[in-house]
PDB file of N, CA and C in Angstrom:
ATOM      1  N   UNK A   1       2.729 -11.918   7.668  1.00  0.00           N
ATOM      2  CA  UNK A   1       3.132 -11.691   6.294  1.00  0.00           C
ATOM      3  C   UNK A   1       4.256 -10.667   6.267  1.00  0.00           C
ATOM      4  N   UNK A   2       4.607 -10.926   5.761  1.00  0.00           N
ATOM      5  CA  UNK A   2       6.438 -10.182   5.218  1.00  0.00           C
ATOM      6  C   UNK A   2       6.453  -9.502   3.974  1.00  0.00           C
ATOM      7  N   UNK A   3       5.788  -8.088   3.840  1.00  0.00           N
ATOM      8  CA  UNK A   3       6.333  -6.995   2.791  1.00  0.00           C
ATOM      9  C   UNK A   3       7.405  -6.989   2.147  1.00  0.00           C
ATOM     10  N   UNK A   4       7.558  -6.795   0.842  1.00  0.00           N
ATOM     11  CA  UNK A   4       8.458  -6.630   0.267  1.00  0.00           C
ATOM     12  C   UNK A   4       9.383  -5.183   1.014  1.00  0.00           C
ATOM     13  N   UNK A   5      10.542  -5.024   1.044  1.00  0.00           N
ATOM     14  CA  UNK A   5      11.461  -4.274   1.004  1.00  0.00           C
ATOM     15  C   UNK A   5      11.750  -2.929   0.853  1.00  0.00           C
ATOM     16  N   UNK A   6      11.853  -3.312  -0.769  1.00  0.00           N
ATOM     17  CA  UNK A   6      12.560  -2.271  -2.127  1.00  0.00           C
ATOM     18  C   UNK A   6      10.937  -1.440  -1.855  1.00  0.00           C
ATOM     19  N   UNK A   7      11.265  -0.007  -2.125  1.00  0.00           N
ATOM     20  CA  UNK A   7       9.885   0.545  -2.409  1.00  0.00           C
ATOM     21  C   UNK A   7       9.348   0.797  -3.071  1.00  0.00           C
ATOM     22  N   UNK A   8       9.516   0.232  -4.236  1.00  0.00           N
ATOM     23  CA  UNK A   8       9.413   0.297  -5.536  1.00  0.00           C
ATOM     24  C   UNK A   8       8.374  -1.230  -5.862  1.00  0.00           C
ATOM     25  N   UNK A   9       9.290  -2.257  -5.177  1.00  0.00           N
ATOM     26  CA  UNK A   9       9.134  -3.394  -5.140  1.00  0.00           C
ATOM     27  C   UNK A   9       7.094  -3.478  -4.599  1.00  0.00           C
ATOM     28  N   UNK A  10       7.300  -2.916  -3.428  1.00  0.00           N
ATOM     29  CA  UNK A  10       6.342  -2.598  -2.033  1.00  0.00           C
ATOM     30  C   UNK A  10       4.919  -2.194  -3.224  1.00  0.00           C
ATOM     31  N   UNK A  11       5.742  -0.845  -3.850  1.00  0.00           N
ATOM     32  CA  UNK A  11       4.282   0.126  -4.441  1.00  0.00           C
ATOM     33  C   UNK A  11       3.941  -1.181  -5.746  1.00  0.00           C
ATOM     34  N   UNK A  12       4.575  -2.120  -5.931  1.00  0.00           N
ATOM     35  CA  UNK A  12       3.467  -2.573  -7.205  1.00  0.00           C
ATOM     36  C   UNK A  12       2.664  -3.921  -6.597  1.00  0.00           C
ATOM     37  N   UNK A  13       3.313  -4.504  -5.576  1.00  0.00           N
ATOM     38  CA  UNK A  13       2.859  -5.304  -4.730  1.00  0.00           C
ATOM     39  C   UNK A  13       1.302  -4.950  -3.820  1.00  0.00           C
ATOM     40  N   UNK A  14       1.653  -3.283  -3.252  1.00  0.00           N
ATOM     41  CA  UNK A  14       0.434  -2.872  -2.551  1.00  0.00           C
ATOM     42  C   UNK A  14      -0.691  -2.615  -3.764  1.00  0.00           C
ATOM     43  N   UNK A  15      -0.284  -2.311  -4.767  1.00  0.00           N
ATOM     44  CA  UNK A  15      -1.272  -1.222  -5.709  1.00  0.00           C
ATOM     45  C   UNK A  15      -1.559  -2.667  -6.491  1.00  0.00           C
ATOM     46  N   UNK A  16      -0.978  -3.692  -6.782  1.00  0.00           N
ATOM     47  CA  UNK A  16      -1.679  -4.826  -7.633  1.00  0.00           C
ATOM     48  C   UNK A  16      -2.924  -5.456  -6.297  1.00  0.00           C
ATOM     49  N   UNK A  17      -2.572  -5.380  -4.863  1.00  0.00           N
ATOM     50  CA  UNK A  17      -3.444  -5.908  -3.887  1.00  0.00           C
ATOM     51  C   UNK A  17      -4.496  -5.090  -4.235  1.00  0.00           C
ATOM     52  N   UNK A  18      -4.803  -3.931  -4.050  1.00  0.00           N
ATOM     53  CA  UNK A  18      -5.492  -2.935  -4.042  1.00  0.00           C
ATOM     54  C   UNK A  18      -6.113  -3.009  -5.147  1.00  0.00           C
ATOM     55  N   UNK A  19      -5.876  -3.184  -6.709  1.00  0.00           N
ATOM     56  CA  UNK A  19      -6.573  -3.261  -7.691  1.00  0.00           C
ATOM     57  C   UNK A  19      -7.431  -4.684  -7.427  1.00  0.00           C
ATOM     58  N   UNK A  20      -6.442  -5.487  -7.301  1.00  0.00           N
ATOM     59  CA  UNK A  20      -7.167  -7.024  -7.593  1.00  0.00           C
ATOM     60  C   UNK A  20      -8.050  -7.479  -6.115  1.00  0.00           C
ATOM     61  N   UNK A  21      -7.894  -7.215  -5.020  1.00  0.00           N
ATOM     62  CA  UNK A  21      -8.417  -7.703  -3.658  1.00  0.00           C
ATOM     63  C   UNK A  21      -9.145  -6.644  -3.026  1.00  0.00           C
ATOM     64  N   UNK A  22      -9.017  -5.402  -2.592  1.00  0.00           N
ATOM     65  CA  UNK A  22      -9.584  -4.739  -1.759  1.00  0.00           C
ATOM     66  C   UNK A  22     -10.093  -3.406  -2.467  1.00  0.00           C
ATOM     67  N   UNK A  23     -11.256  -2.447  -1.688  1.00  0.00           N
ATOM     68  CA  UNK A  23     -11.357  -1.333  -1.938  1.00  0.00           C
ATOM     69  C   UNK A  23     -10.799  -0.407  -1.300  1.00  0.00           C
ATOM     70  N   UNK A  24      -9.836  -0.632  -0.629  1.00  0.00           N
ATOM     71  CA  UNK A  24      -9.509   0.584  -0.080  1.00  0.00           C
ATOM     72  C   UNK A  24      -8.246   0.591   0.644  1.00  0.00           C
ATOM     73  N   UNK A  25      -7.306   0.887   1.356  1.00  0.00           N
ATOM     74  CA  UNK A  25      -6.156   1.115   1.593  1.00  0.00           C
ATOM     75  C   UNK A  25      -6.336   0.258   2.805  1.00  0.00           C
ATOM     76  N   UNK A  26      -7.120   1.153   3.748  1.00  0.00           N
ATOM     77  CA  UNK A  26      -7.695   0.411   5.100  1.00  0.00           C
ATOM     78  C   UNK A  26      -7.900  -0.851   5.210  1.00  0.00           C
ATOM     79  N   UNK A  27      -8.867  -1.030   4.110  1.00  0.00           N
ATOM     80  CA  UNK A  27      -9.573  -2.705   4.165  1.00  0.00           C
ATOM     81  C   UNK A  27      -7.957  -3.315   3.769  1.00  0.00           C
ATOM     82  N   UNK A  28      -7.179  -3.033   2.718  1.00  0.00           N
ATOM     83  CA  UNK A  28      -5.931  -3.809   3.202  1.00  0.00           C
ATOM     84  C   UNK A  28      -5.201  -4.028   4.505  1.00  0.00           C
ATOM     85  N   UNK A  29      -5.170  -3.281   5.010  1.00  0.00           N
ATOM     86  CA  UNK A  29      -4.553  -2.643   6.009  1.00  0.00           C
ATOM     87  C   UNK A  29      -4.996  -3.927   7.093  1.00  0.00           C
ATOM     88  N   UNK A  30      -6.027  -3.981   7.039  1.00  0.00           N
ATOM     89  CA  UNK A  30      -7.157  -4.520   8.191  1.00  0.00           C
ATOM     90  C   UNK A  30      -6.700  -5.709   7.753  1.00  0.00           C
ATOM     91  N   UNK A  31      -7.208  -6.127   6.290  1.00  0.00           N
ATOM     92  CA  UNK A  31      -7.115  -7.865   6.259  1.00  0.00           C
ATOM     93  C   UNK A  31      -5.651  -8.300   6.790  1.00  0.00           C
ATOM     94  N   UNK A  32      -4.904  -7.955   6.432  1.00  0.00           N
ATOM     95  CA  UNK A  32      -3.319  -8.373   6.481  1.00  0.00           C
ATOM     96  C   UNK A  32      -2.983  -8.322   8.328  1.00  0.00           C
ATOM     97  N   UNK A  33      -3.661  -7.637   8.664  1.00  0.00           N
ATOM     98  CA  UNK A  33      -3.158  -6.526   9.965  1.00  0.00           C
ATOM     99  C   UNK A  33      -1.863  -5.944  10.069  1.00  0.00           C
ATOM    100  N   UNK A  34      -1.794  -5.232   9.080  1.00  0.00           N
ATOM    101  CA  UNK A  34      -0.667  -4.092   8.597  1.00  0.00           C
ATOM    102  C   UNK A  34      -0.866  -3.121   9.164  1.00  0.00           C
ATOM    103  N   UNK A  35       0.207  -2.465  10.460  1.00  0.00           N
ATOM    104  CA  UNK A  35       0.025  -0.862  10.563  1.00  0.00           C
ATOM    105  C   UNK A  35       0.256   0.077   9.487  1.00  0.00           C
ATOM    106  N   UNK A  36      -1.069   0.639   9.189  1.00  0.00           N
ATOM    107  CA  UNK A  36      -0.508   1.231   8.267  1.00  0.00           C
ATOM    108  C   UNK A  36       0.475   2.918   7.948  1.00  0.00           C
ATOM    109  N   UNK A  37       0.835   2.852   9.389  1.00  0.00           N
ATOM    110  CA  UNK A  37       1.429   3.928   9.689  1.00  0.00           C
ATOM    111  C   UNK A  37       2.943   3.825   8.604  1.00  0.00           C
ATOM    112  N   UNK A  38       3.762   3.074   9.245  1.00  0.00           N
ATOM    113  CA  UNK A  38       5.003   2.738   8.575  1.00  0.00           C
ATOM    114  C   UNK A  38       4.740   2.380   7.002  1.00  0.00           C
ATOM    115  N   UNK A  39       4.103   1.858   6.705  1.00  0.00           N
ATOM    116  CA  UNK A  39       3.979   1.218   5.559  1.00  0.00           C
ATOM    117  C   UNK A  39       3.642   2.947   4.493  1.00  0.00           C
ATOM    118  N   UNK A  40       2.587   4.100   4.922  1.00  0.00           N
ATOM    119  CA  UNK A  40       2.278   4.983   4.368  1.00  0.00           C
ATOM    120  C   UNK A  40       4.077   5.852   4.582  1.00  0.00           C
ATOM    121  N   UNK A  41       4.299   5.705   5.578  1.00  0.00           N
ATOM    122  CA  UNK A  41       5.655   6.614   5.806  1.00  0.00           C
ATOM    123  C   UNK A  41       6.782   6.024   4.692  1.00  0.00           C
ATOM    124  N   UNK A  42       7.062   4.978   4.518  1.00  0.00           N
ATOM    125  CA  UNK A  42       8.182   4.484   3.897  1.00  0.00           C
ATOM    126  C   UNK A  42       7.530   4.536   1.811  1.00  0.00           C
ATOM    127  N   UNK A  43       6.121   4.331   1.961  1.00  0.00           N
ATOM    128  CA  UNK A  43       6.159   4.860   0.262  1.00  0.00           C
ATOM    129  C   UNK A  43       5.848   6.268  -0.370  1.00  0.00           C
ATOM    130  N   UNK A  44       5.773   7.280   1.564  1.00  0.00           N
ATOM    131  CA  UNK A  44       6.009   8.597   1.132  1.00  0.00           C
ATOM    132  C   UNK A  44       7.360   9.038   1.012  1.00  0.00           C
ATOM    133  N   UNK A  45       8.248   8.374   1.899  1.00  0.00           N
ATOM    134  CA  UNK A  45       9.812   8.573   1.664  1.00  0.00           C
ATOM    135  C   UNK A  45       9.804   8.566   0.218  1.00  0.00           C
ATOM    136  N   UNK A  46       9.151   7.809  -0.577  1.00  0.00           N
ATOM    137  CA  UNK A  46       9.716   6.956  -1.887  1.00  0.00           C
ATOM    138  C   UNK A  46       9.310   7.961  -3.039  1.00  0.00           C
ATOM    139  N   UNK A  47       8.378   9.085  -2.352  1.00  0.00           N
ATOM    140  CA  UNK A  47       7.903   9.905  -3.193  1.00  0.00           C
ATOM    141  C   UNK A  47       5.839   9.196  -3.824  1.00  0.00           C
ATOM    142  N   UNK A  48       5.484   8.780  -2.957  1.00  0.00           N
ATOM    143  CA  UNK A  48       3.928   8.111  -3.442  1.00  0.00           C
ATOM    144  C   UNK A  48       3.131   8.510  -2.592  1.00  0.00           C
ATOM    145  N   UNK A  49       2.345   8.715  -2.828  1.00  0.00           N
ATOM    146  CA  UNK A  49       0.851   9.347  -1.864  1.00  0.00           C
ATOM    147  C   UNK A  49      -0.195   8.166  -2.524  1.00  0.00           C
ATOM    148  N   UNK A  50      -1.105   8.307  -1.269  1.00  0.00           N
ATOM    149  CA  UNK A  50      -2.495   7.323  -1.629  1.00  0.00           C
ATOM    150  C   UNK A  50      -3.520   8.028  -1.903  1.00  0.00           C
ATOM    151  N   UNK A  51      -3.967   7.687  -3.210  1.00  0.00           N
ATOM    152  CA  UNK A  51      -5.131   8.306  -3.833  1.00  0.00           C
ATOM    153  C   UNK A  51      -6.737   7.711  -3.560  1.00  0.00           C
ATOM    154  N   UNK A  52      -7.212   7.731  -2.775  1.00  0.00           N
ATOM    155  CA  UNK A  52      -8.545   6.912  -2.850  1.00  0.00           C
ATOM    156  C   UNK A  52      -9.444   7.130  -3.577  1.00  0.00           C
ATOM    157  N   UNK A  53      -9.548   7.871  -4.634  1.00  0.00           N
ATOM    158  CA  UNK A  53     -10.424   8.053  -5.544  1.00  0.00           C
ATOM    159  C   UNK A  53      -9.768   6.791  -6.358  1.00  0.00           C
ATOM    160  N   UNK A  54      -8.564   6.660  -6.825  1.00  0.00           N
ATOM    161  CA  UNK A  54      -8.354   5.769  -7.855  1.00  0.00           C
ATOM    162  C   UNK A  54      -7.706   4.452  -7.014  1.00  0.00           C
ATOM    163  N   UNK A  55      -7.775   4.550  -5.522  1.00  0.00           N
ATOM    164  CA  UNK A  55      -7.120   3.250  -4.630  1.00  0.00           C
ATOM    165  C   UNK A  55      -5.863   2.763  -5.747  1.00  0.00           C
ATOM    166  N   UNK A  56      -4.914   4.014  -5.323  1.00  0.00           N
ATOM    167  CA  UNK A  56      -3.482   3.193  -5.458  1.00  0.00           C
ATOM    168  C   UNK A  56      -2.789   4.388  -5.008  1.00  0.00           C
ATOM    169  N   UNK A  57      -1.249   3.945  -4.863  1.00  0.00           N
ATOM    170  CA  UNK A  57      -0.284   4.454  -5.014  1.00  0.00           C
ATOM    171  C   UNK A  57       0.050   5.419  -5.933  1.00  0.00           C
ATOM    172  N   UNK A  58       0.285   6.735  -6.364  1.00  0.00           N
ATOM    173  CA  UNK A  58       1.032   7.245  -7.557  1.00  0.00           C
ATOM    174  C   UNK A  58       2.161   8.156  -6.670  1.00  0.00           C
TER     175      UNK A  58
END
């Protein structure tokens, strides 16, 4: 699977997965088999941290 890009694009794409499919960042992480190294680095560039109390992006 092929991530969106834009990181903007990325954070509503990950955070609609996350609302609608999974509990947790990981369990995305896992289903997809996404490192989630890069993926956390490029939507902290963007200015977003992962909240797991509310499982998303802000």
């Amino acid at each position: 699977m092929t991530l969106p890009q834009d990181p903007f694009i990325l954070l509503s794409y990950v955070n609609t997965q996350l609302r609608d499919h999974y509990s947790s960042f990981a369990d995305f992480c896992d289903d997809l088999d996404i490192d989630p190294e890069p993926l956390l680095t490029k939507l902290q560039k963007a200015g977003f941290e992962y909240d797991p109390k509310q499982n998303r992006f802000a």
